[in-house]
PDB file of N, CA and C in Angstrom:
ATOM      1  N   UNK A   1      22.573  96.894 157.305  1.00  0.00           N
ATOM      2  CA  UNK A   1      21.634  96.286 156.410  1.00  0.00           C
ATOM      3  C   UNK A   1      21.528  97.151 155.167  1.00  0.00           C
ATOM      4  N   UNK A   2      21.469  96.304 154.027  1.00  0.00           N
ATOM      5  CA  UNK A   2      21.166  97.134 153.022  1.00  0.00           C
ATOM      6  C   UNK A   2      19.933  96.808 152.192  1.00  0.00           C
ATOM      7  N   UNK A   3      19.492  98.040 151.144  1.00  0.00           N
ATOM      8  CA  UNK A   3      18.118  97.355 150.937  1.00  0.00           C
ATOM      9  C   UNK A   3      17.509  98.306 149.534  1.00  0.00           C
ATOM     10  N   UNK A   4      16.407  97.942 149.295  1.00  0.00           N
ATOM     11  CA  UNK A   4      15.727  98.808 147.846  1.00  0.00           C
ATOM     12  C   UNK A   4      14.650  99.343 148.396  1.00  0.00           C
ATOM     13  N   UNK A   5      14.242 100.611 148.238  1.00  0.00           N
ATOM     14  CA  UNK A   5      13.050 101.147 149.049  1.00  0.00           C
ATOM     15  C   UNK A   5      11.818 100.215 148.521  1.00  0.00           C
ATOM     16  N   UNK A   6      11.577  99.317 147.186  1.00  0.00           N
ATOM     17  CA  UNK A   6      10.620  98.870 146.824  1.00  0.00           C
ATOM     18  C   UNK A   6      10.637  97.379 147.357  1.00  0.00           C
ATOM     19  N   UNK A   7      11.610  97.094 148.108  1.00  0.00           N
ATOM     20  CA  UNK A   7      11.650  95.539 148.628  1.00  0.00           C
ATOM     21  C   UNK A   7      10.961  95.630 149.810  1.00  0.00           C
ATOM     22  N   UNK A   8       9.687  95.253 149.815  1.00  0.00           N
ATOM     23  CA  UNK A   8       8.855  94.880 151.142  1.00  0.00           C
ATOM     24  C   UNK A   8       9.377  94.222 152.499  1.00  0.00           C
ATOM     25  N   UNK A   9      10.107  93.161 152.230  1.00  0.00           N
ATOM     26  CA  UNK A   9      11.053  92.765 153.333  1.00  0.00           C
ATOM     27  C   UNK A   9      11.839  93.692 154.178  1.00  0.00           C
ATOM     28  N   UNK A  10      12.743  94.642 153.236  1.00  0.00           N
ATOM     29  CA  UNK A  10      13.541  95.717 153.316  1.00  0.00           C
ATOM     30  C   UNK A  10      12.835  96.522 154.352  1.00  0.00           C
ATOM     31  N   UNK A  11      11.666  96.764 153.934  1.00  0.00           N
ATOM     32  CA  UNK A  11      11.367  97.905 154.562  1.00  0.00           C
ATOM     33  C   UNK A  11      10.475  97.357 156.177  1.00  0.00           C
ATOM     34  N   UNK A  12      10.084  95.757 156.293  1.00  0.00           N
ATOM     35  CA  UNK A  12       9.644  95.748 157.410  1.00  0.00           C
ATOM     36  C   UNK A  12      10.963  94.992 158.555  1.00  0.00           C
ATOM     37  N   UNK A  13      12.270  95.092 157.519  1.00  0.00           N
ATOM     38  CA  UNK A  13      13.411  94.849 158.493  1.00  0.00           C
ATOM     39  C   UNK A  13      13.940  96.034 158.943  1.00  0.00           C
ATOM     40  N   UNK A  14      13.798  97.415 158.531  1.00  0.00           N
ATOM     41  CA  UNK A  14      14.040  98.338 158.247  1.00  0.00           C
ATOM     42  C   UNK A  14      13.154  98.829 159.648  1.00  0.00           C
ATOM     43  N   UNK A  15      12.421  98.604 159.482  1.00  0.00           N
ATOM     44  CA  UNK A  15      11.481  98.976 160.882  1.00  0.00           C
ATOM     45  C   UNK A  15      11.549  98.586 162.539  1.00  0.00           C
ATOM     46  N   UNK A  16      11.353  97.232 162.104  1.00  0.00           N
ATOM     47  CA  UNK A  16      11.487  96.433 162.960  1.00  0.00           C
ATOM     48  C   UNK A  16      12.706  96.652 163.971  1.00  0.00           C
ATOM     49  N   UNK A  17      14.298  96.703 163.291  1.00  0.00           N
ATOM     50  CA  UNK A  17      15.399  97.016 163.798  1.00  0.00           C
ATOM     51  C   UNK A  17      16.042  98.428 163.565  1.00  0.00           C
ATOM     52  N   UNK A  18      14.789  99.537 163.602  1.00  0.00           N
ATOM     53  CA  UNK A  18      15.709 100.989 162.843  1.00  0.00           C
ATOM     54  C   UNK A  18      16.874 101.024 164.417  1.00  0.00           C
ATOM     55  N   UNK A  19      16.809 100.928 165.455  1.00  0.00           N
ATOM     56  CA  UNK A  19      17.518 101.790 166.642  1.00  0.00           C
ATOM     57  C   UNK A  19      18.600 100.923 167.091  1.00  0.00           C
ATOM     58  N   UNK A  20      18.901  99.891 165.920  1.00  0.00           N
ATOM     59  CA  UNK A  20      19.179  98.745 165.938  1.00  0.00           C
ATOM     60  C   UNK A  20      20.708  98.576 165.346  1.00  0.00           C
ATOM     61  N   UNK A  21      20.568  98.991 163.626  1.00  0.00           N
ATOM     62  CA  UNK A  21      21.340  99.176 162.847  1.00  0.00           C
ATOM     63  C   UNK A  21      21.412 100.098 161.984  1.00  0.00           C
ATOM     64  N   UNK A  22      22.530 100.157 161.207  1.00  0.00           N
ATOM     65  CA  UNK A  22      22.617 101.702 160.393  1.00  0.00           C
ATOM     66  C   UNK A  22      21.535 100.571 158.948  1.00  0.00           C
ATOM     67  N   UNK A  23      21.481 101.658 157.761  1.00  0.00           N
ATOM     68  CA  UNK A  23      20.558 100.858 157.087  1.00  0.00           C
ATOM     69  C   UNK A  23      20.898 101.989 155.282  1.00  0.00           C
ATOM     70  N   UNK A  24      21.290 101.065 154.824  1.00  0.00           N
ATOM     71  CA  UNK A  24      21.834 101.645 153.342  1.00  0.00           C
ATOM     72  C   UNK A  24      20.920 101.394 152.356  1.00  0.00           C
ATOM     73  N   UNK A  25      20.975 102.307 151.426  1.00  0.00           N
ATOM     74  CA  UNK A  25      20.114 102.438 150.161  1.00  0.00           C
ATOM     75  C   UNK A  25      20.716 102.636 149.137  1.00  0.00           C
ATOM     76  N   UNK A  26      20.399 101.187 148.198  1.00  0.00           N
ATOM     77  CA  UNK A  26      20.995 101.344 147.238  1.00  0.00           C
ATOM     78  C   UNK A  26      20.560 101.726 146.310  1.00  0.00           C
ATOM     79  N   UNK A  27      19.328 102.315 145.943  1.00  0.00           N
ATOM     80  CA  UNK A  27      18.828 102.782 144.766  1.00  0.00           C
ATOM     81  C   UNK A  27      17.981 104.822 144.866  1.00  0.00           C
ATOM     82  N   UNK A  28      18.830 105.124 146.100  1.00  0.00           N
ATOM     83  CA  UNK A  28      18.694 106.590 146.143  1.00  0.00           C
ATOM     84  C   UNK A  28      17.760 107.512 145.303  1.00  0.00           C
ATOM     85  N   UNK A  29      18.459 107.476 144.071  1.00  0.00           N
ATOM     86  CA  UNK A  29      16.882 108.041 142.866  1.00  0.00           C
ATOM     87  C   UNK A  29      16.034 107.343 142.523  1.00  0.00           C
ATOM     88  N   UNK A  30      15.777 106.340 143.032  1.00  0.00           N
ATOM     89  CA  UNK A  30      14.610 105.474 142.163  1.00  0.00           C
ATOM     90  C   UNK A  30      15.516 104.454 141.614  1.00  0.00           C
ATOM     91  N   UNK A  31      14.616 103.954 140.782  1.00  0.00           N
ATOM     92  CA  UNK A  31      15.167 102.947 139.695  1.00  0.00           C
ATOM     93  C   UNK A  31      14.405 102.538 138.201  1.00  0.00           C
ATOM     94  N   UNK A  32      15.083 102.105 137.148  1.00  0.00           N
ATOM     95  CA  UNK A  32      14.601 101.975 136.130  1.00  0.00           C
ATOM     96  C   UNK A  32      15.515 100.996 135.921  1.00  0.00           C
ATOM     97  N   UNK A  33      15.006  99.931 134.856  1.00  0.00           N
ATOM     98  CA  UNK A  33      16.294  99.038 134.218  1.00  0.00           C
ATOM     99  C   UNK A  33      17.235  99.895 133.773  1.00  0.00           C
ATOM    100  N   UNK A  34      18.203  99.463 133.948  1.00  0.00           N
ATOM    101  CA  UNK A  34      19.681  99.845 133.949  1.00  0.00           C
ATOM    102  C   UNK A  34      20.493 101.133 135.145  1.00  0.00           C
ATOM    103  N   UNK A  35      19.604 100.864 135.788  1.00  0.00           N
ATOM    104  CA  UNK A  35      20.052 101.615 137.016  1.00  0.00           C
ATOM    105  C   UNK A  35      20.557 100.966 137.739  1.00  0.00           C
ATOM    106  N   UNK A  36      22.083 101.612 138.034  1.00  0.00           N
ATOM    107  CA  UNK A  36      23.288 100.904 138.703  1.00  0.00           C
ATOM    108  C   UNK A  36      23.096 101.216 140.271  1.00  0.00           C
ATOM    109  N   UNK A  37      23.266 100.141 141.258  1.00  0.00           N
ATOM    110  CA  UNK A  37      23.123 100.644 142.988  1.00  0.00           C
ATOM    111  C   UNK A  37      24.247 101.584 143.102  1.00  0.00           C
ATOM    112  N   UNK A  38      23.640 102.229 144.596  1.00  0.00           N
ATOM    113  CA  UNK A  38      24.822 103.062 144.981  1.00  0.00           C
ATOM    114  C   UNK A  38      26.089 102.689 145.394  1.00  0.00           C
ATOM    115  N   UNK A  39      27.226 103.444 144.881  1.00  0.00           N
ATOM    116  CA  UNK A  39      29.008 103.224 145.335  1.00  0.00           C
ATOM    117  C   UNK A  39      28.888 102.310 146.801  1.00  0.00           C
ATOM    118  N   UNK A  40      28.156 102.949 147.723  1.00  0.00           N
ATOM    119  CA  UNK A  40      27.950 101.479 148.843  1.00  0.00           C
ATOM    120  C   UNK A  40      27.831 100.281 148.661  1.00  0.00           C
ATOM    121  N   UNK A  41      26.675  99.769 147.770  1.00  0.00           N
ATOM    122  CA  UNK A  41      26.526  99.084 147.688  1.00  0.00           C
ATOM    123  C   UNK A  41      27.225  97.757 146.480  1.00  0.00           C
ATOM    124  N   UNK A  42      27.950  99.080 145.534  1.00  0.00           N
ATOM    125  CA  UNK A  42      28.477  98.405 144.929  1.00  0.00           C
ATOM    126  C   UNK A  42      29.617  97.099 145.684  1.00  0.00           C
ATOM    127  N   UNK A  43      30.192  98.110 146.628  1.00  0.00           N
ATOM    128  CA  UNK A  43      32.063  97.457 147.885  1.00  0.00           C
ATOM    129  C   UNK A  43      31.434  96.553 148.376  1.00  0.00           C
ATOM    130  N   UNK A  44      29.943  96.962 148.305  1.00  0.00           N
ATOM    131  CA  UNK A  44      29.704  95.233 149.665  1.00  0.00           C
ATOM    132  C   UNK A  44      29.249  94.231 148.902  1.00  0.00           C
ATOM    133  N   UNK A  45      29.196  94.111 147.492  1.00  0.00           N
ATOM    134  CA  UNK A  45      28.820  93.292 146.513  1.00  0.00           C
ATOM    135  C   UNK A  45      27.392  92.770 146.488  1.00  0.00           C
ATOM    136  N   UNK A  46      26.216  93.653 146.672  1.00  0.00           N
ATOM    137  CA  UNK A  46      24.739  93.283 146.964  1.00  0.00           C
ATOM    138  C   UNK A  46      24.880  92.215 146.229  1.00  0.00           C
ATOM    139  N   UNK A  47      23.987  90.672 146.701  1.00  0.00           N
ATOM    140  CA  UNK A  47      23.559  89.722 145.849  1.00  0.00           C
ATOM    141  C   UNK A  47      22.154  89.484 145.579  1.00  0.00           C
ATOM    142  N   UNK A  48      21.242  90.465 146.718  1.00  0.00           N
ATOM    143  CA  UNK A  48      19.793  90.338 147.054  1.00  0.00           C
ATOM    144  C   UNK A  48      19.614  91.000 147.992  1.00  0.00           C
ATOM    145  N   UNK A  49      18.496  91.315 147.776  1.00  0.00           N
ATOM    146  CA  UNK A  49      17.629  92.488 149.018  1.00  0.00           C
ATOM    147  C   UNK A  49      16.717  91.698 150.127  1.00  0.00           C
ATOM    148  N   UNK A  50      16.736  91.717 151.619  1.00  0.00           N
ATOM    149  CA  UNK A  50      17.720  92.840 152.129  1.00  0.00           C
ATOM    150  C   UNK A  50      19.033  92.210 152.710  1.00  0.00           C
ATOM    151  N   UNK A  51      19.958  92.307 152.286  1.00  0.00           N
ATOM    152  CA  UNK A  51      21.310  92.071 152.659  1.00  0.00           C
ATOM    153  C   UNK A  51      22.133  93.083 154.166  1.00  0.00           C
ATOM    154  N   UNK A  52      21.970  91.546 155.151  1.00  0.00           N
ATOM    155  CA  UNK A  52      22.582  92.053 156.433  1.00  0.00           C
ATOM    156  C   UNK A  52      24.200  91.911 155.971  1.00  0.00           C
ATOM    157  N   UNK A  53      25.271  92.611 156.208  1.00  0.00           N
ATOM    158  CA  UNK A  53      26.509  92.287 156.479  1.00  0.00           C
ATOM    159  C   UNK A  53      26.985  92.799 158.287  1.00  0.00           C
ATOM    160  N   UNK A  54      27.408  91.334 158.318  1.00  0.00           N
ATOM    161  CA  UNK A  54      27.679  91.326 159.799  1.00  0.00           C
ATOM    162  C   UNK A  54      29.367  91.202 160.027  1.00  0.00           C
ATOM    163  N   UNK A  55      29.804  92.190 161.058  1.00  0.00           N
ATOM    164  CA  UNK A  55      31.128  92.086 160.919  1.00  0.00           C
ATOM    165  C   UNK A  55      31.627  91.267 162.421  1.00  0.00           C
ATOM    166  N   UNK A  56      32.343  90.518 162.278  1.00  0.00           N
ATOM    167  CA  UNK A  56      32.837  89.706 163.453  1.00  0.00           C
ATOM    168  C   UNK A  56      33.896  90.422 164.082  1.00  0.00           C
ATOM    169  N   UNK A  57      34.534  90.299 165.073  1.00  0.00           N
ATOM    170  CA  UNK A  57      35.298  90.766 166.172  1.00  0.00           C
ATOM    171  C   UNK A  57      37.004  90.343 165.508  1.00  0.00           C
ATOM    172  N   UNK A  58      36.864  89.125 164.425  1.00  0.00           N
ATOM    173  CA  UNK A  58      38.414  88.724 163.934  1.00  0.00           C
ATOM    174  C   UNK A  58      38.535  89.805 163.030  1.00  0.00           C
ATOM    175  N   UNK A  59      37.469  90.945 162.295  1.00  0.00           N
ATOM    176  CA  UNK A  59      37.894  92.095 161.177  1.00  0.00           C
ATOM    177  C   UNK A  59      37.040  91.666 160.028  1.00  0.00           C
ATOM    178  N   UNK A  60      36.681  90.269 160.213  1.00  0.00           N
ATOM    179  CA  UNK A  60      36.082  89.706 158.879  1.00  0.00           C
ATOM    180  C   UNK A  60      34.894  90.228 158.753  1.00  0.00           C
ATOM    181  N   UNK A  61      33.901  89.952 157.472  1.00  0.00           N
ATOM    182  CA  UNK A  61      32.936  90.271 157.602  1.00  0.00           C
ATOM    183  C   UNK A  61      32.625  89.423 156.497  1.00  0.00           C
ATOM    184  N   UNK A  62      30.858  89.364 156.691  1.00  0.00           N
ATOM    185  CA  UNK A  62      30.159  88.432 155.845  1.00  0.00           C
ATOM    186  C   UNK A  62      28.795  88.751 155.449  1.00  0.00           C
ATOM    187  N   UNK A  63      27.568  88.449 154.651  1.00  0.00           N
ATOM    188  CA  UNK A  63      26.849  89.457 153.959  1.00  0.00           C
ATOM    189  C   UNK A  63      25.936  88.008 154.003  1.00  0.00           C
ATOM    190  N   UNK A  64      24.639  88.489 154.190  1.00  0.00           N
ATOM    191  CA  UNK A  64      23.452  87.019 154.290  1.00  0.00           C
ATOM    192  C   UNK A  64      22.268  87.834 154.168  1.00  0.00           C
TER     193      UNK A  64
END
């Protein structure tokens, strides 16, 4: 799962499933307009917070 420490969702999916899944942060220092996410998050192409990517057993993977 990935997520913004200021996205409320984020953080009560974040909870809910910590022992669950690993859990990425894309905005590490903070944020201000024009603050770019982290190199993670760039590869998995965030479209919105909080973004599960789930990987299937064929190698594929998909991001919801």
């Amino acid at each position: 799962m990935y997520g913004a420490f200021w996205c409320s969702h984020c953080l009560e999916q974040k909870e809910e499933a910590a022992n669950m899944l690993d859990y990425g942060e894309c905005y590490l220092d903070g944020f201000k307009i024009g603050t770019p996410p982290s190199q993670e998050c760039k590869e998995v192409k965030i479209r919105g917070f909080p973004m599960w990517v789930i990987s299937m057993t064929s190698g594929r993977s998909f991001g919801c």
